[in-house]
N, C-alpha and C. Protein backbone atom coordinates (compact mmCIF):
# COMPACT_ATOMS: atom_id res chain seq x y z
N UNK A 1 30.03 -58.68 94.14
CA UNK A 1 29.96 -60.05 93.70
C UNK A 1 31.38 -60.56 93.44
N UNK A 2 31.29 -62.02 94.11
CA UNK A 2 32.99 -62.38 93.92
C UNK A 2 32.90 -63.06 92.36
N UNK A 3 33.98 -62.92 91.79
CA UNK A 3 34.07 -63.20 90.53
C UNK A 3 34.68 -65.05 90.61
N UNK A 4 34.47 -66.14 90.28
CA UNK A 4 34.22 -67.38 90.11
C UNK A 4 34.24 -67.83 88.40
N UNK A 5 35.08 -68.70 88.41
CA UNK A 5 35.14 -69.52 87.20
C UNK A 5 33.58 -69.32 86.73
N UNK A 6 32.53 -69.56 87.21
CA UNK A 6 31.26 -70.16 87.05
C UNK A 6 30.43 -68.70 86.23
N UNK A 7 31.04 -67.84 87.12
CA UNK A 7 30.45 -66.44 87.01
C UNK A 7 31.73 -65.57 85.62
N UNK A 8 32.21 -65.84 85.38
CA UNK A 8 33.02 -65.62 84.37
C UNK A 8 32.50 -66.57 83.33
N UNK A 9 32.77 -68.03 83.03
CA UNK A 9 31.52 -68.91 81.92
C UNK A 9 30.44 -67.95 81.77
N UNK A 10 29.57 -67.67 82.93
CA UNK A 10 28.13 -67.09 82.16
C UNK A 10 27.84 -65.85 81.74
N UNK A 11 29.06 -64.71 81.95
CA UNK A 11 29.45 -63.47 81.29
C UNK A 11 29.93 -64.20 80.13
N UNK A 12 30.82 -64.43 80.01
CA UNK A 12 31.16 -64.81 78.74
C UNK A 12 30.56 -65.98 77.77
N UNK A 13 29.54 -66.70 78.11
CA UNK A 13 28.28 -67.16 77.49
C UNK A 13 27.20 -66.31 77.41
N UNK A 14 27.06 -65.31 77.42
CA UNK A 14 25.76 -64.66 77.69
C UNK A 14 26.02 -63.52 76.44
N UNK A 15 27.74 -62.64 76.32
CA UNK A 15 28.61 -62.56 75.30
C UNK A 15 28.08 -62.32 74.32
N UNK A 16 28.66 -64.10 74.37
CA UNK A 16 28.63 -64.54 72.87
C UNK A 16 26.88 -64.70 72.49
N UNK A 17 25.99 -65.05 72.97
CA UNK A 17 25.02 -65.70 72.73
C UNK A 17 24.51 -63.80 71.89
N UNK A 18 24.91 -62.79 72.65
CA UNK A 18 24.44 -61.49 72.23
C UNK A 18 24.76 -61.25 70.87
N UNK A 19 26.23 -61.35 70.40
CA UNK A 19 26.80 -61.80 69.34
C UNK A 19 26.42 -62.51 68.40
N UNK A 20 26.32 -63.59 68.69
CA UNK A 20 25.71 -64.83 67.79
C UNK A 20 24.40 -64.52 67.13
N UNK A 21 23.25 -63.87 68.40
CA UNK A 21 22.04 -63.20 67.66
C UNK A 21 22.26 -61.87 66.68
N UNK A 22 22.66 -61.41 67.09
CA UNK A 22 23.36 -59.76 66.26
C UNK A 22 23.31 -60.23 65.05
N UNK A 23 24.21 -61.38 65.05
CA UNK A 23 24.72 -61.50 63.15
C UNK A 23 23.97 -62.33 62.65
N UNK A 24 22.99 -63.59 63.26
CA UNK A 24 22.42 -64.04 62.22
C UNK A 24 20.89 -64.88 62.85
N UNK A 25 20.07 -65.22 62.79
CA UNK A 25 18.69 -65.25 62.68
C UNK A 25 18.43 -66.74 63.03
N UNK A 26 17.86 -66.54 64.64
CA UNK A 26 18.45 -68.13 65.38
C UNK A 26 16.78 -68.31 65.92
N UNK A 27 16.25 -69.69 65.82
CA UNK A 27 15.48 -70.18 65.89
C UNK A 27 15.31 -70.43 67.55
N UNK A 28 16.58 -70.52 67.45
CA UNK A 28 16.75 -71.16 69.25
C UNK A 28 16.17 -70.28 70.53
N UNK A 29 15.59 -70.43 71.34
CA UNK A 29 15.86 -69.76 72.58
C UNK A 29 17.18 -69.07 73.38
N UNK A 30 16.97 -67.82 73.37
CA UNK A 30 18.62 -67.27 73.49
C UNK A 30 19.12 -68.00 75.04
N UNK A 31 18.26 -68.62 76.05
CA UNK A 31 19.11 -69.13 77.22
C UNK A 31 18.94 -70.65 76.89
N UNK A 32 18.42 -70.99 75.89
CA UNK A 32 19.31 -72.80 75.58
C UNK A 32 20.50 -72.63 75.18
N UNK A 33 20.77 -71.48 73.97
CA UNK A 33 21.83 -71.31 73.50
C UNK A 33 23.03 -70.91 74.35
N UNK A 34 22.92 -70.15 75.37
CA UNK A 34 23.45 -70.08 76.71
C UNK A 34 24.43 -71.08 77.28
N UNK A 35 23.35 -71.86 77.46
CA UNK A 35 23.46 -73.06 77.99
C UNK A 35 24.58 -74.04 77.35
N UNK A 36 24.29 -74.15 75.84
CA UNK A 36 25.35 -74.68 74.78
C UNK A 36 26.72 -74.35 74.77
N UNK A 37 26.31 -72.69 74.90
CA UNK A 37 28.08 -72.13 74.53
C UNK A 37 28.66 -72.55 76.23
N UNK A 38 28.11 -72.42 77.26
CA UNK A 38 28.76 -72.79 78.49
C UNK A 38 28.96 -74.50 78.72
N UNK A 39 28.63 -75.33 78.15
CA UNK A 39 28.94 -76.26 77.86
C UNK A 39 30.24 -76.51 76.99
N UNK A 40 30.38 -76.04 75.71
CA UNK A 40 30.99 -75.74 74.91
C UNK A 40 32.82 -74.98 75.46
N UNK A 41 32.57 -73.80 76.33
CA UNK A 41 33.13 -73.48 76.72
C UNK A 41 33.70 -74.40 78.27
N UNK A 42 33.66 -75.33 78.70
CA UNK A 42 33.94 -75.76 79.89
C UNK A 42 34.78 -77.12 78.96
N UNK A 43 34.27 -77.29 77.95
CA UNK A 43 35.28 -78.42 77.56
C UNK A 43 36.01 -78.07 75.88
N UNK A 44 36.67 -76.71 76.05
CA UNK A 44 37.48 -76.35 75.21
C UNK A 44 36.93 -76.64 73.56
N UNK A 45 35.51 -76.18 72.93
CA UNK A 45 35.17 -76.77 71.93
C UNK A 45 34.58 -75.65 71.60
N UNK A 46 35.43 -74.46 71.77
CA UNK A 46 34.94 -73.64 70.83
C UNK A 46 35.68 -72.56 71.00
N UNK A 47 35.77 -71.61 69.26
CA UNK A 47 36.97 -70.55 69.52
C UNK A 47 36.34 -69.25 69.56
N UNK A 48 36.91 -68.30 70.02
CA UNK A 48 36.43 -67.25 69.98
C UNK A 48 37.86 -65.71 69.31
N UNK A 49 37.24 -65.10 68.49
CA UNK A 49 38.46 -63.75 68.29
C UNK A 49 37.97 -62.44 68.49
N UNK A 50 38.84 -62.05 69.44
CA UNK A 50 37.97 -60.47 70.51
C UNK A 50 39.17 -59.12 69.35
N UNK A 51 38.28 -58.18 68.66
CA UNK A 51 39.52 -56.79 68.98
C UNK A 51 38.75 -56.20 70.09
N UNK A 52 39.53 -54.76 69.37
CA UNK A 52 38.59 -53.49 70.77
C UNK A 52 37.79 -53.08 71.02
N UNK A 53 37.10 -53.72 69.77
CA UNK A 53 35.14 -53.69 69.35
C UNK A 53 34.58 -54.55 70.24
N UNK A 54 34.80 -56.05 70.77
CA UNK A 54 34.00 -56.57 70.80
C UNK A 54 34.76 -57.78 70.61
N UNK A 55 34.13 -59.06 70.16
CA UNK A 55 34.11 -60.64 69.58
C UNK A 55 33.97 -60.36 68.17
N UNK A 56 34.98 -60.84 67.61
CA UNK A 56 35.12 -60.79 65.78
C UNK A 56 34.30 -62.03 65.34
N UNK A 57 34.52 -62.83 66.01
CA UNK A 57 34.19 -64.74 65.33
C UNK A 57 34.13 -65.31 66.42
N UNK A 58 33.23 -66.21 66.32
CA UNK A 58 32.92 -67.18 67.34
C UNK A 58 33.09 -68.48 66.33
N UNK A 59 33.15 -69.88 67.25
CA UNK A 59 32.92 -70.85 66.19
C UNK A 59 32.88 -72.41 67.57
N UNK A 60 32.04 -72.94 67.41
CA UNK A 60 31.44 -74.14 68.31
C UNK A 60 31.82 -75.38 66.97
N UNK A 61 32.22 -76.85 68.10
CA UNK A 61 32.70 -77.60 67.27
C UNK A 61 32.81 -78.35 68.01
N UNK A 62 32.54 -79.64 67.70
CA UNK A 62 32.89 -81.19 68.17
C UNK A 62 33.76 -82.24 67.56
N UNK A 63 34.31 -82.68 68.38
CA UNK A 63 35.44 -83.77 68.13
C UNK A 63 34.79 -84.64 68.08
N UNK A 64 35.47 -85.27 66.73
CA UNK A 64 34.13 -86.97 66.60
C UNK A 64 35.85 -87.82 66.03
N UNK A 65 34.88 -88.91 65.77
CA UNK A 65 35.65 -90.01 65.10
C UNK A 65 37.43 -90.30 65.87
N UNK A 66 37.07 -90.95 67.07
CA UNK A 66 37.87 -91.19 67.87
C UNK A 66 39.56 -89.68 67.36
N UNK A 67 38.90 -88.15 68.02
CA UNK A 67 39.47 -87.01 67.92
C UNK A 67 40.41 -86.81 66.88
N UNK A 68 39.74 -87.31 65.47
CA UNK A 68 40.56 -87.38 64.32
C UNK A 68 39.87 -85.94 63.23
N UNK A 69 38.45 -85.80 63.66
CA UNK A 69 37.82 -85.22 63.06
C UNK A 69 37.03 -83.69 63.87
N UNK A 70 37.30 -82.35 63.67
CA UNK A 70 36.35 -81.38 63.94
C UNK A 70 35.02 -81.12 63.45
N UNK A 71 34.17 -81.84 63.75
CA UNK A 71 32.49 -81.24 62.68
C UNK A 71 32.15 -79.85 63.32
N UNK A 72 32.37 -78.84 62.36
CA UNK A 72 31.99 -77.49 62.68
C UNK A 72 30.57 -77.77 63.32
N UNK A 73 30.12 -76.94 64.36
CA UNK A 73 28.64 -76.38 63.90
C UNK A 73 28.13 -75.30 63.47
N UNK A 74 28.79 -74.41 64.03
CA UNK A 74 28.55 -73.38 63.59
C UNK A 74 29.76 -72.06 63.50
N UNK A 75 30.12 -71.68 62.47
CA UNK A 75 31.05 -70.39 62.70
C UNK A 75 30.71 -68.76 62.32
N UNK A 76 30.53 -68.06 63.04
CA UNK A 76 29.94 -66.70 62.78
C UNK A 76 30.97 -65.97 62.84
N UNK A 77 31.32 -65.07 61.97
CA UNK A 77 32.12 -63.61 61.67
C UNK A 77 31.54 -62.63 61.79
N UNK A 78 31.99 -61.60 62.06
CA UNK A 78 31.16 -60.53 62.08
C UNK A 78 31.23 -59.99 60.60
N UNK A 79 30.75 -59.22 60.44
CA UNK A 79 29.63 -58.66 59.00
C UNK A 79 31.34 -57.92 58.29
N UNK A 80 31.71 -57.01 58.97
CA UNK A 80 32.74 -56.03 58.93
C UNK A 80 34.25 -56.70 59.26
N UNK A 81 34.38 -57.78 59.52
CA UNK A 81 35.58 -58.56 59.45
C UNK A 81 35.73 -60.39 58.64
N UNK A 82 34.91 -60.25 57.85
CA UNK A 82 34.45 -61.55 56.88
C UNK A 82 35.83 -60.72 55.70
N UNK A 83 36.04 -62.33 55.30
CA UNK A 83 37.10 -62.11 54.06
C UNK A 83 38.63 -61.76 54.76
N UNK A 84 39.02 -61.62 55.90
CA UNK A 84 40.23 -62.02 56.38
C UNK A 84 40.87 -63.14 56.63
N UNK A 85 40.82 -64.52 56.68
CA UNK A 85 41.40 -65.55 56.72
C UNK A 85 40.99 -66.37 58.28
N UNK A 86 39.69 -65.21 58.82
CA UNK A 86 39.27 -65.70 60.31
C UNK A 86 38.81 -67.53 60.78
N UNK A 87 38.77 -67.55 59.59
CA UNK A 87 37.54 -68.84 59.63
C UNK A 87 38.89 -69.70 59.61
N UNK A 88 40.33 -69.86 59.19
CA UNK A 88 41.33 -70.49 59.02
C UNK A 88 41.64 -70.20 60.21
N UNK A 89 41.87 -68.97 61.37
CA UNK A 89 42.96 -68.42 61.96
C UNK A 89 41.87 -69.40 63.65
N UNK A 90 40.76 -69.48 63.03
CA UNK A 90 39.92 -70.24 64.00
C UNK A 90 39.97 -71.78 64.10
N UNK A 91 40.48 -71.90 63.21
CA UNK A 91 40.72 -73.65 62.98
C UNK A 91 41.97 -73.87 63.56
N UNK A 92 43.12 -72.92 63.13
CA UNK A 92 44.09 -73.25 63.86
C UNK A 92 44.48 -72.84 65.42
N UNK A 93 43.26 -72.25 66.07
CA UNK A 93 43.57 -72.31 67.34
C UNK A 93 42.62 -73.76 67.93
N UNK A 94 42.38 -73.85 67.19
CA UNK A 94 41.55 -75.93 67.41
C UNK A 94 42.91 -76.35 67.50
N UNK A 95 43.23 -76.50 66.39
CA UNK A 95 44.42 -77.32 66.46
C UNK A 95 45.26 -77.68 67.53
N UNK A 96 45.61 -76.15 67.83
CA UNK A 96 46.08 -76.01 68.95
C UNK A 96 46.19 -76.36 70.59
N UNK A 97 44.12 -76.68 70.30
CA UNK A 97 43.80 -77.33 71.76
C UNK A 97 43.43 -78.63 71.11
N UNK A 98 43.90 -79.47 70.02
CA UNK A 98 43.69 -80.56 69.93
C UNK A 98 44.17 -81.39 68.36
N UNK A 99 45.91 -81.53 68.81
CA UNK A 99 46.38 -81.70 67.42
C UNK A 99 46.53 -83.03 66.72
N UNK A 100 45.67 -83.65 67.46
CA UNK A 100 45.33 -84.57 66.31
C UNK A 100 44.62 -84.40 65.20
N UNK A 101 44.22 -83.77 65.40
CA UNK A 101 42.66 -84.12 64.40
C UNK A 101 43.58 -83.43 62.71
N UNK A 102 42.85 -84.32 61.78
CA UNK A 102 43.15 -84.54 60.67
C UNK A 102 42.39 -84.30 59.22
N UNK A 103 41.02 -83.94 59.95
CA UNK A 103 39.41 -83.78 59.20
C UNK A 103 38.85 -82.79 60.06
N UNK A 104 38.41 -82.06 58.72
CA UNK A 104 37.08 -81.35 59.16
C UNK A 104 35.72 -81.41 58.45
N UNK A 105 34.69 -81.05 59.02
CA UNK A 105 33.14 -81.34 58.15
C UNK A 105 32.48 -79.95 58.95
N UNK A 106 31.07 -80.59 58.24
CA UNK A 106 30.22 -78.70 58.36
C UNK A 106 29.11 -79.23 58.69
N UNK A 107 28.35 -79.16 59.99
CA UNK A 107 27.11 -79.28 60.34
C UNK A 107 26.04 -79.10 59.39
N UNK A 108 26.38 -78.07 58.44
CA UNK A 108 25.35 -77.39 57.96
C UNK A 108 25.22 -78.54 56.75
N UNK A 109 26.57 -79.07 56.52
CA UNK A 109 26.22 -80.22 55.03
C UNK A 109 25.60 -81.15 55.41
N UNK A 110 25.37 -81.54 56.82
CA UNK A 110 24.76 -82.08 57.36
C UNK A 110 22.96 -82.41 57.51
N UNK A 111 22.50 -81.62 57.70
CA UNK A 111 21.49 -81.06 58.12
C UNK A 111 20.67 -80.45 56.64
N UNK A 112 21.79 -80.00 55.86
CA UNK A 112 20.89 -79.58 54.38
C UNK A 112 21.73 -79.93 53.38
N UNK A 113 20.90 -81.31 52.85
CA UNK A 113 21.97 -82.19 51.59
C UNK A 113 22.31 -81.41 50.80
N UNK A 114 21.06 -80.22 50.61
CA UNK A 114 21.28 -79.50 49.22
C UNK A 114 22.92 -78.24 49.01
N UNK A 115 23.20 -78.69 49.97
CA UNK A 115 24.55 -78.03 50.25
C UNK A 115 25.90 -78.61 50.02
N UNK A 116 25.72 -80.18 49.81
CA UNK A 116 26.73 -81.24 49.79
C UNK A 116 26.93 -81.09 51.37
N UNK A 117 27.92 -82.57 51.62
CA UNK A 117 28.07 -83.35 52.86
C UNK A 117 29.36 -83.55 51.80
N UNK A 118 30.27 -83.17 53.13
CA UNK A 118 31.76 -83.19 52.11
C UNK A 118 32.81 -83.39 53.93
N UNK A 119 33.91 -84.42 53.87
CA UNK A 119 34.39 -84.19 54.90
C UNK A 119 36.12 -83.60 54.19
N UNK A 120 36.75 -82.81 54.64
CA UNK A 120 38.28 -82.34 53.97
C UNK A 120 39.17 -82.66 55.11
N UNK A 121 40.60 -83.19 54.50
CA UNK A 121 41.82 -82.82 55.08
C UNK A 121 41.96 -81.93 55.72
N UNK A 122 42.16 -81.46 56.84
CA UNK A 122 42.65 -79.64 57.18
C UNK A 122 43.61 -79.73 56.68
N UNK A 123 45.06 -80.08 55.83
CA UNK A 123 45.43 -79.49 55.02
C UNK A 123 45.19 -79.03 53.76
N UNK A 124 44.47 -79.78 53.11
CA UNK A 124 43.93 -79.44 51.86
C UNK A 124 42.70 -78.05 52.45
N UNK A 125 42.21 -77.70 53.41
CA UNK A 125 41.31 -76.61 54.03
C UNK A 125 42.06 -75.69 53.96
N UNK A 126 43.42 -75.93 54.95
CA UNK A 126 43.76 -74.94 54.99
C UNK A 126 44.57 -74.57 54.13
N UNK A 127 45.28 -75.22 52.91
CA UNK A 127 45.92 -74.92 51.55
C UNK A 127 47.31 -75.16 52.28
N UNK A 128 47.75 -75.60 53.14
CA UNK A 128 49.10 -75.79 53.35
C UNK A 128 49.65 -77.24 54.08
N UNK A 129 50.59 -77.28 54.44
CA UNK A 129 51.28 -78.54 55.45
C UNK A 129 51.30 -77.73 56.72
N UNK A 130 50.95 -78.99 57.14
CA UNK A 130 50.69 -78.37 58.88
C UNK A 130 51.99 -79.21 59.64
């Protein structure tokens, strides 16, 4: 099999989607979700951190508010690498593919009030000057 942009996306959507179920308890159909992260992945909106294990963190995200703002949707760590600074070291490779943005928010405050709906500075997120 010749290897193709197309065919590389769906190894590496198929991945993560293995990943994503592993760590936490998804309602979804695992080939919609598929479908999402290869979407996701074709227009740079989502990060990923690999060691020699495997995928450490994944994290899917949309640019809103004329690309001023990241609304997380979702960010997963793995179980055994939570409490390193991943969830920061993932924001700033956003940045990276898109340095405007100035705000971030959380799907999840979204979706469940009882959580607060809060939008932050990414500097005040990330505790420093960028």
């Amino acid at each position: 099999m010749e290897l193709t942009q197309q065919n590389v996306t769906e190894i590496q959507a198929n991945q993560i989607a293995d990943f994503v179920y592993s760590e936490i308890k998804y309602d979804l159909p695992k080939n919609t979700y598929v479908e999402y992260v290869k979407k996701h992945l074709l227009y740079k909106t989502c990060v990923i951190i690999y060691d020699f294990n495997g995928i450490v963190a994944f994290a899917r995200f949309n640019v809103i508010d004329n690309a001023k703002r990241f609304n997380i949707l979702e960010a997963i760590i793995r179980k055994d690498k939570r409490w390193y600074g991943l969830m920061k070291n993932m924001i700033e490779k956003g940045l990276s593919l898109y340095p405007n943005v100035e705000y971030i928010s959380f799907e999840r405050g979204q979706r469940n009030m009882d959580r607060g709906f809060r939008v932050y500075k990414i500097k005040e997120f990330l505790r420093r000057d960028l």
